[in-house]
Protein backbone atom coordinates (compact mmCIF):
# COMPACT_ATOMS: atom_id res chain seq x y z
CA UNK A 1 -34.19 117.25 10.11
CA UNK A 2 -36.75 114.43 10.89
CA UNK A 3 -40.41 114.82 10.56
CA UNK A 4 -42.19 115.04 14.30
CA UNK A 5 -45.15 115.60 16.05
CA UNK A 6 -48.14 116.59 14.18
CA UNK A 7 -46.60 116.31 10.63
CA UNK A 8 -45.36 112.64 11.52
CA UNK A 9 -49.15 111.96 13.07
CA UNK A 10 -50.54 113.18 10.13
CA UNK A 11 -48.62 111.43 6.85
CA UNK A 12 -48.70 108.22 9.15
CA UNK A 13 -52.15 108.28 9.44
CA UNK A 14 -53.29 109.75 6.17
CA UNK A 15 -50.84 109.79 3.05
CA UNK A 16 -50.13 107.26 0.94
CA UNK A 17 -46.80 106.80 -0.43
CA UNK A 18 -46.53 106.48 -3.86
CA UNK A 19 -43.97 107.43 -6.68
CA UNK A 20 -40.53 109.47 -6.18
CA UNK A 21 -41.30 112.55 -8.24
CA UNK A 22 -37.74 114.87 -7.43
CA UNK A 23 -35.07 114.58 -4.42
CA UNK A 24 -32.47 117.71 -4.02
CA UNK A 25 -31.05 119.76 -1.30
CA UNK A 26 -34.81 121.52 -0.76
CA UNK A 27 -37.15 118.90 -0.26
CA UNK A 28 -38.33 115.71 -1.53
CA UNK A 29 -41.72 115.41 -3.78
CA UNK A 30 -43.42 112.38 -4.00
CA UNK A 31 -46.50 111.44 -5.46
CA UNK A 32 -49.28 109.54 -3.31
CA UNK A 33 -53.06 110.09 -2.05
CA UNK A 34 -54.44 111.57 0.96
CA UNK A 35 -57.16 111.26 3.04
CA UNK A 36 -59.02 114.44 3.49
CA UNK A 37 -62.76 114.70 5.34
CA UNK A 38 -62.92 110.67 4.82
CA UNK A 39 -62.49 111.40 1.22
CA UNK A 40 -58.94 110.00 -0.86
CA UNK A 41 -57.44 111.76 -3.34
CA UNK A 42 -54.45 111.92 -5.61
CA UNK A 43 -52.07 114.42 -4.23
CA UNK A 44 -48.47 115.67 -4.01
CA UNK A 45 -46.25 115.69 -0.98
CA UNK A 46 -43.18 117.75 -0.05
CA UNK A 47 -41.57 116.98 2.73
CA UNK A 48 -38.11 118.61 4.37
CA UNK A 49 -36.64 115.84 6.76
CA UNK A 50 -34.61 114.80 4.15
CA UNK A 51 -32.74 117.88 2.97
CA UNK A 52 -28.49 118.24 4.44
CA UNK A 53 -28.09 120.62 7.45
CA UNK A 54 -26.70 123.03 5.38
CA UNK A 55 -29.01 123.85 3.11
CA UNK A 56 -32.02 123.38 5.92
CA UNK A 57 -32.52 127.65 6.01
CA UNK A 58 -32.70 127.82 2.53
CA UNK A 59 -34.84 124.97 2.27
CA UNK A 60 -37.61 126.17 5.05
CA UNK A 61 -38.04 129.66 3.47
CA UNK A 62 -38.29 128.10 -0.23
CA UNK A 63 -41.36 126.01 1.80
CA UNK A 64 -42.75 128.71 3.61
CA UNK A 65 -42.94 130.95 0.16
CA UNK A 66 -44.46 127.97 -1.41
CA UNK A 67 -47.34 127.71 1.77
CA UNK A 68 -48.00 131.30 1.86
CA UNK A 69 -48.77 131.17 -1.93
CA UNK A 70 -50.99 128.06 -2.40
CA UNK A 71 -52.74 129.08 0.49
CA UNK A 72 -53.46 132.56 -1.25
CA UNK A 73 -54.45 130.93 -4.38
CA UNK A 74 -57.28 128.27 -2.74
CA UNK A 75 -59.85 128.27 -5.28
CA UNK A 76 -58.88 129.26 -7.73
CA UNK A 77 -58.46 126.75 -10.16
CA UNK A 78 -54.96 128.04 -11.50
CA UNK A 79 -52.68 125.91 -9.64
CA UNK A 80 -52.89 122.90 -6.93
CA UNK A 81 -54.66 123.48 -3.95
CA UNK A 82 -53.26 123.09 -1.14
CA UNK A 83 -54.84 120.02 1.54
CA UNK A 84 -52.53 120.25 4.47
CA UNK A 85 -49.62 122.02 5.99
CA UNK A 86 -47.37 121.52 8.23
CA UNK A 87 -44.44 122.25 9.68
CA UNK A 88 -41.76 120.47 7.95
CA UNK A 89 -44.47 118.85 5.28
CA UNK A 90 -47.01 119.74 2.91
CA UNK A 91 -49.30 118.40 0.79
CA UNK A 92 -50.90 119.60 -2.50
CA UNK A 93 -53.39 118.49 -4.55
CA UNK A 94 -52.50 116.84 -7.59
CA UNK A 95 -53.42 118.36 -11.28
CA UNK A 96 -53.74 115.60 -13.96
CA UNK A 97 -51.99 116.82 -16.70
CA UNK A 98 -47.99 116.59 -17.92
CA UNK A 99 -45.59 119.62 -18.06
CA UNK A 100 -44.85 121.80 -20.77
CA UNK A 101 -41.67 120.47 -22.32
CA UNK A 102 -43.44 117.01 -21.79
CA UNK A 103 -46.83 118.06 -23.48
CA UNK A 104 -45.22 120.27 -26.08
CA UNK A 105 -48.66 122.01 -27.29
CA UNK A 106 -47.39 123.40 -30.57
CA UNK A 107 -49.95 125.33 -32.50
CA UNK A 108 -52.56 125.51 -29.42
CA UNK A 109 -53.85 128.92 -29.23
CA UNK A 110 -56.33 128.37 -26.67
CA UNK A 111 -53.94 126.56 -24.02
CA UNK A 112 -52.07 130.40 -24.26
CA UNK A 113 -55.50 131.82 -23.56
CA UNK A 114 -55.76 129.81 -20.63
CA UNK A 115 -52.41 130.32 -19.56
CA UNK A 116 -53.17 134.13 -19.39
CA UNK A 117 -56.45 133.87 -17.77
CA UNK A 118 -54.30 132.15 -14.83
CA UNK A 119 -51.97 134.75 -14.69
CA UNK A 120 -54.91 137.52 -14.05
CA UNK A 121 -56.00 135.10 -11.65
CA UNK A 122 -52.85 135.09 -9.99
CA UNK A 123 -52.13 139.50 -10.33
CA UNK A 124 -56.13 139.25 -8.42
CA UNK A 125 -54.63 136.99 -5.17
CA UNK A 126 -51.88 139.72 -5.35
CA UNK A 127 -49.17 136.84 -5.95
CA UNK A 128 -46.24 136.46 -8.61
CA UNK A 129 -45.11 132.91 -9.71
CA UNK A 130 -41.20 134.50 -10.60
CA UNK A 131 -40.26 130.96 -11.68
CA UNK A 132 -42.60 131.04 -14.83
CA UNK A 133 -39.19 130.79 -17.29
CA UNK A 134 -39.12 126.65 -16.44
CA UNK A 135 -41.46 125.16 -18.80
CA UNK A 136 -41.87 122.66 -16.07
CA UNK A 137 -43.83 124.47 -13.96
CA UNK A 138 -46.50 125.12 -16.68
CA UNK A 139 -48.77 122.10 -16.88
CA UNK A 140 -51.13 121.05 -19.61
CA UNK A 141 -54.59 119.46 -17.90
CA UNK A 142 -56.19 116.47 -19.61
CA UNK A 143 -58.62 119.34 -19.90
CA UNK A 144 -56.34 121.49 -22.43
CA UNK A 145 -56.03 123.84 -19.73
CA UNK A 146 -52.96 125.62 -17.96
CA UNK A 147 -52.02 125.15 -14.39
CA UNK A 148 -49.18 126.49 -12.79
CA UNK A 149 -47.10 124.55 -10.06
CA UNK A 150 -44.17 124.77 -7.71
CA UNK A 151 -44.45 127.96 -5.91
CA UNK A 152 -41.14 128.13 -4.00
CA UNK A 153 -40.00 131.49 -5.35
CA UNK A 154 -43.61 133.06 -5.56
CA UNK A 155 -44.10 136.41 -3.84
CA UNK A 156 -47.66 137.47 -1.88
CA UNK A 157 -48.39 140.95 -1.88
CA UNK A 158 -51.00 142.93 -0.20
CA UNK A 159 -50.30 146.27 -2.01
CA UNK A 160 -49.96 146.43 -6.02
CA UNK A 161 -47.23 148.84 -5.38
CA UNK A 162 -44.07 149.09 -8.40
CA UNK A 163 -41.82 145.35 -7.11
CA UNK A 164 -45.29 143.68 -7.23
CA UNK A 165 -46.27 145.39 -10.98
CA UNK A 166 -42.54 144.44 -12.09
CA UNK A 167 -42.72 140.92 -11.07
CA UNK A 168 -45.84 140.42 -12.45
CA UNK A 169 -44.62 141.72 -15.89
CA UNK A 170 -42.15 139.14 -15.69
CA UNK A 171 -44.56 136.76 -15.25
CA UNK A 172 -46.62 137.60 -17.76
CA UNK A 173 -43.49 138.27 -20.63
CA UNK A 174 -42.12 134.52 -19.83
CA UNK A 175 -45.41 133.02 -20.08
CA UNK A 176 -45.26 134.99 -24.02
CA UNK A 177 -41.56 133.10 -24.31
CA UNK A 178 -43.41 129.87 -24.11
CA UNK A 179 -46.29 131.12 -26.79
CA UNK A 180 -43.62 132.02 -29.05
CA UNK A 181 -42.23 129.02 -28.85
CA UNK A 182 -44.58 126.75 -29.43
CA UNK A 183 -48.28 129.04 -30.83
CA UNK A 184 -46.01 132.34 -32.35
CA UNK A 185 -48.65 132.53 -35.32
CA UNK A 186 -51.10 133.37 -31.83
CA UNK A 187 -49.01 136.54 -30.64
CA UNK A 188 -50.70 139.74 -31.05
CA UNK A 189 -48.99 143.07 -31.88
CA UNK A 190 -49.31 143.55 -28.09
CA UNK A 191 -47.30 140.42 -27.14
CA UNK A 192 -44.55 141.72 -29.12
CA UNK A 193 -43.94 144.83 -27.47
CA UNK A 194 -44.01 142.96 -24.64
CA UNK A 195 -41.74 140.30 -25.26
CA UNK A 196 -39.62 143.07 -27.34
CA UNK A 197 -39.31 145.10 -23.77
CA UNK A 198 -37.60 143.74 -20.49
CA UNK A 199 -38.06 144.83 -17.09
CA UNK A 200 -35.33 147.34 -15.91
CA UNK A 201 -35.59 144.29 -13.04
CA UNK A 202 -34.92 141.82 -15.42
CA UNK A 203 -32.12 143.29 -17.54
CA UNK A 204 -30.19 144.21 -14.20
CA UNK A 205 -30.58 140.46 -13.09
CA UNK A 206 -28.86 139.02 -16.56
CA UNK A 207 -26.62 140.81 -15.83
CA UNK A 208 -25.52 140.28 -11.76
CA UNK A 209 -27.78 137.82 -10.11
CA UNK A 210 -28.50 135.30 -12.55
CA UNK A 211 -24.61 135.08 -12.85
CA UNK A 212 -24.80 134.15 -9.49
CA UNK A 213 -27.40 132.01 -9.42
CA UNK A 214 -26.08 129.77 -12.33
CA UNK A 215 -22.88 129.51 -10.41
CA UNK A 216 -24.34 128.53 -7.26
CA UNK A 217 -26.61 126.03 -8.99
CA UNK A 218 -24.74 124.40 -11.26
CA UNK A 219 -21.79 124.61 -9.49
CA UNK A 220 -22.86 123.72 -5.62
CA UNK A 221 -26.11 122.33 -6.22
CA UNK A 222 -25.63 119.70 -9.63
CA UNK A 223 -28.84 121.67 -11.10
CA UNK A 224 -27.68 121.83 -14.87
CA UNK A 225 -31.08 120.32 -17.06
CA UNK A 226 -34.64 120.64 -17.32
CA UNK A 227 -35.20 117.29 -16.51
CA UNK A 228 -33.17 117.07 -13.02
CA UNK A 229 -30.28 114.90 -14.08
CA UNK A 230 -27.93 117.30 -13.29
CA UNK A 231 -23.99 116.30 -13.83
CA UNK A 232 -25.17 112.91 -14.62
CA UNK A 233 -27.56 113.35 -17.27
CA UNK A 234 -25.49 115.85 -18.81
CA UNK A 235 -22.05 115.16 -18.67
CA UNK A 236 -22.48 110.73 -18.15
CA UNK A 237 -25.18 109.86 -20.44
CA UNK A 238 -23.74 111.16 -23.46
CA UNK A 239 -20.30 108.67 -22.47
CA UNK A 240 -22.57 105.53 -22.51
CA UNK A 241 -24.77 106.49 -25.53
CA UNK A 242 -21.85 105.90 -27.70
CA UNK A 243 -20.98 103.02 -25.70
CA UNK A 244 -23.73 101.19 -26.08
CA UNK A 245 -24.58 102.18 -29.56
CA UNK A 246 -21.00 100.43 -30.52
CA UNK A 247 -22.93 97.20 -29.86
CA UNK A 248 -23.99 96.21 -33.70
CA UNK A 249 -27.35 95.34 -32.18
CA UNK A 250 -28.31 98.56 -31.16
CA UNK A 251 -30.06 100.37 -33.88
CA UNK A 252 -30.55 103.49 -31.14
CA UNK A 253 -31.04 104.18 -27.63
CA UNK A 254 -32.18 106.90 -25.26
CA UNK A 255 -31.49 107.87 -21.86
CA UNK A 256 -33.32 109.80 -19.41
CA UNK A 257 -33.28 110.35 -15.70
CA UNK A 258 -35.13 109.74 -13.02
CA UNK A 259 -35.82 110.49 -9.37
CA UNK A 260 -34.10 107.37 -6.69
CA UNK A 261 -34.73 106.81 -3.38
CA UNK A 262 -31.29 105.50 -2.96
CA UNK A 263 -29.01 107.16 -4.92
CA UNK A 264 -30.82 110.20 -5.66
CA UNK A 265 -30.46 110.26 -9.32
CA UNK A 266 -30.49 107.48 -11.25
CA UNK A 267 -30.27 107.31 -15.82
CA UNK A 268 -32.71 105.02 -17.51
CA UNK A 269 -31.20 103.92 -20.96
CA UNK A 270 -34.12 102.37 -23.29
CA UNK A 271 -32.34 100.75 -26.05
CA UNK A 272 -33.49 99.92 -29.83
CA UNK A 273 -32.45 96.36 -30.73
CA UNK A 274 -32.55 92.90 -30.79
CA UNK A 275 -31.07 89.84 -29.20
CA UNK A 276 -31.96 87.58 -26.30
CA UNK A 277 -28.78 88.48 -24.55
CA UNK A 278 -28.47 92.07 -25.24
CA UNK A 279 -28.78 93.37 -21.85
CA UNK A 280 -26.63 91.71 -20.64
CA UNK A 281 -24.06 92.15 -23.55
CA UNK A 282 -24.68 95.93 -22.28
CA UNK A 283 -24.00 95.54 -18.87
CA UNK A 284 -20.42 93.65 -19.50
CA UNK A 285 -19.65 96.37 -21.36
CA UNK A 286 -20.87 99.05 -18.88
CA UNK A 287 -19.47 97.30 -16.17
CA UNK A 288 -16.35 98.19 -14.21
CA UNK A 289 -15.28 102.05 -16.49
CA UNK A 290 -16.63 105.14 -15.63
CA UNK A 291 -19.00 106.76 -16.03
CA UNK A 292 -21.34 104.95 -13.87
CA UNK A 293 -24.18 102.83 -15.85
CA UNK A 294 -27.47 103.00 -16.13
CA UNK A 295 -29.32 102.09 -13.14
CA UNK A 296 -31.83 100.19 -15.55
CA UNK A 297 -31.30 99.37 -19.16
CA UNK A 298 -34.78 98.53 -21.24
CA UNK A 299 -34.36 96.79 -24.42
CA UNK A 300 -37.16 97.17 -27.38
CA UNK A 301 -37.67 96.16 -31.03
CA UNK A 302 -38.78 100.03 -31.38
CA UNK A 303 -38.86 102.88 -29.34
CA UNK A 304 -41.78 106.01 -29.95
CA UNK A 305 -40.48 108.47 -32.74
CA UNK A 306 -42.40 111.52 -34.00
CA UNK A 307 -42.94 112.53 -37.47
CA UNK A 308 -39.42 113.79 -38.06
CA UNK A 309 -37.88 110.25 -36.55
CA UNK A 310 -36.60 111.42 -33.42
CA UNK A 311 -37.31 109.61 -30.22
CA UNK A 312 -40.39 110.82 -28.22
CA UNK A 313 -38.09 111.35 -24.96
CA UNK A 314 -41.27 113.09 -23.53
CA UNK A 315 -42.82 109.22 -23.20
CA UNK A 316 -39.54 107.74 -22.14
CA UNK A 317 -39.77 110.02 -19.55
CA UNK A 318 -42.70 109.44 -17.71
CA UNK A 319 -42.43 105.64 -17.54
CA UNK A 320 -38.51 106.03 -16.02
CA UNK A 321 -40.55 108.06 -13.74
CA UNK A 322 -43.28 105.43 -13.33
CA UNK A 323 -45.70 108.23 -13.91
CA UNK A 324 -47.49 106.45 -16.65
CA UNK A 325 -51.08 107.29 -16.20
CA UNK A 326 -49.88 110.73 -17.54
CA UNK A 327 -48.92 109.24 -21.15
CA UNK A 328 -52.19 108.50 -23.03
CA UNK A 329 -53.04 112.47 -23.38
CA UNK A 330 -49.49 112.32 -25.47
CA UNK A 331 -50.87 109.35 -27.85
CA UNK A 332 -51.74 109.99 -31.21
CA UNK A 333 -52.24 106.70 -33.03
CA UNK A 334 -52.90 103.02 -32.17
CA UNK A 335 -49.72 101.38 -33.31
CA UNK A 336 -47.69 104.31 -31.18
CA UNK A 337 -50.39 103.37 -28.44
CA UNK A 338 -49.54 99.84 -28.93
CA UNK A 339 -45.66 100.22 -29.11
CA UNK A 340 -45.74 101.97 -25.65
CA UNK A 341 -48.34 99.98 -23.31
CA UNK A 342 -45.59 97.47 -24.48
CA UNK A 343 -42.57 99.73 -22.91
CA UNK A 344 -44.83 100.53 -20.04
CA UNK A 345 -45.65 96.44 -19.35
CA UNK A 346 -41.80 95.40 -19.33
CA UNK A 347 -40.50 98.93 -17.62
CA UNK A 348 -37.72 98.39 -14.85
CA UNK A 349 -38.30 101.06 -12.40
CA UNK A 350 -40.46 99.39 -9.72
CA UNK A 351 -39.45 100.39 -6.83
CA UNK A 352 -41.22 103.24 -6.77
CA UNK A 353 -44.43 101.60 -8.89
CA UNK A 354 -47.41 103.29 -7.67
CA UNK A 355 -51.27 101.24 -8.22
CA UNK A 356 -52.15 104.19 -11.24
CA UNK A 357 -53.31 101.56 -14.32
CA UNK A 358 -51.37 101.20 -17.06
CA UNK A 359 -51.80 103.91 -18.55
CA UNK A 360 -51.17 103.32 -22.09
């Protein structure tokens, strides 16, 4: 499928490319700016002409769900709005602000609060997210504030009849999953019975469809992490962690994936140590034995830890991803703020480098 008429007229004339934000069977996302009413903005594009013929059907009804919904939801402040749509392409606007399981908002009370106010939002437009489980499609604004994105699976309804009251349920008790898990001491008695009770819709799918589903993903499609790495991530990275760490110059390393242009996937390996020649020490190594290595290996005197020690693979994250602007909301003191414009200055992923500052 190739973008034509109109939608090829339009991204010509008025998107921007910018950074590769995901690639799959669906769609590819990108992140640019647009030009709307002589006006530029940051904004988020997905486009179909990428996806294999086979999974084309699939693909166009995933897009029309996710059209039908932003288009319900214009205004309302709860999600991205949505500039332009095609037929094949569409374009979002973009929320500033980093996922969930990036932001990890432990002990905030009044990001739930938020969080909840866009779900009434949502229950007013007559729409249910249904992917609310993924912590990635909760967002945390520079503002404190919750968004919701990627609307794919989301349902419009004009009637608040019983499917529409269960879905929205679900909504509500996954978005509770999340409070527990990061504000529980902000769960009411309420809450509880809530999270305590599953939909007779919900218990029937763990039980059949999600069965299914898991199968289908993990099996046909490679979807088997949060972070998109699928079989690679998951099953290679592990493999060259202990490689590399065998090196008696690594003190630790890290590896995370990212979205390619060329090969789809690609693993970014930051590595702890020291030595001029260390990379390429690495790559010998690497080179030649399966798995495959590292598309880019970064070496640093220190990588970002939290208070416990471990590695801050939230930060890692968004500079594989070149997404850097995002970071400084995740900062907490100079010397970490220091140690990380540092990563984000030598960073290997360029090909996909977008003009957003430095970010650190």
């Amino acid at each position: 499928m190739q973008l034509t008429g109109d939608d090829a007229k339009v991204l010509s004339e008025r998107w921007s490319a910018g950074a590769l934000l995901k690639r799959d069977v669906f769609s590819t996302v990108e992140r640019g700016r647009f030009r709307l009413d002589g006006t530029e903005s940051g904004a988020i594009l997905r486009r179909l002409d990428q996806v294999p013929w086979w999974s084309a059907p699939l693909a166009n009804h995933l897009f029309n769900r996710e059209k039908r919904a932003l288009a319900a939801i214009r205004g309302l402040r709860v999600g991205p709005e949505l500039l332009w749509a095609g037929r094949s392409a569409l374009v979002r606007g973009f929320i500033d602000g980093v996922a969930l399981h990036l932001a990890k908002p432990h002990g905030d009370a009044a990001y739930f609060r938020t969080a909840k106010t866009a779900l009434r939002k949502l229950r007013r437009a007559g729409v249910c997210h249904n992917d609310l489980a993924k912590e990635q499609n909760w967002l945390r604004g520079t503002d404190g504030a919750a968004y919701l994105t990627d609307f794919q699976l989301a349902a419009c309804f004009k009637r608040r009849g019983k499917l529409y009251r269960v879905l929205a349920y679900e909504d509500l008790r996954h978005l509770l999953k999340h409070k527990r898990r990061y504000a529980p001491a902000a769960l009411t008695p309420k809450e509880h019975k809530v999270l305590a009770r599953k939909s007779i819709f919900s218990r029937v799918w763990l039980m059949t469809g999600k069965k299914v589903y898991v199968a289908i993903t993990r099996g046909v499609f490679n979807f088997t992490d949060r972070e998109g790495g699928g079989k690679r991530l998951v099953n290679d990275a592990p493999v060259l962690i202990d490689r590399i760490k065998a090196n008696p110059a690594v003190r630790d390393v890290a590896i995370v994936a990212f979205a390619d242009r060329r090969a789809g996937v690609g693993l970014y390996a930051f590595v702890e140590g020291a030595g001029d020649n260390l990379e390429t020490s690495l790559r010998t190594t690497l080179a030649g034995a399966k798995p495959q290595p590292p598309e880019h290996i970064q070496i640093a005197p220190a990588l970002p830890r939290d208070a416990d020690g471990a590695i801050r693979r939230e930060i890692l994250q968004l500079i594989a991803m070149n997404q850097v602007d995002l970071i400084e909301p995740l900062l907490h003191a100079p010397a970490e703020r220091e140690l990380v414009h540092s990563l984000c200055e030598e960073r290997k992923n360029l090909r996909d480098r977008f003009n957003l500052g430095n970010g650190a």
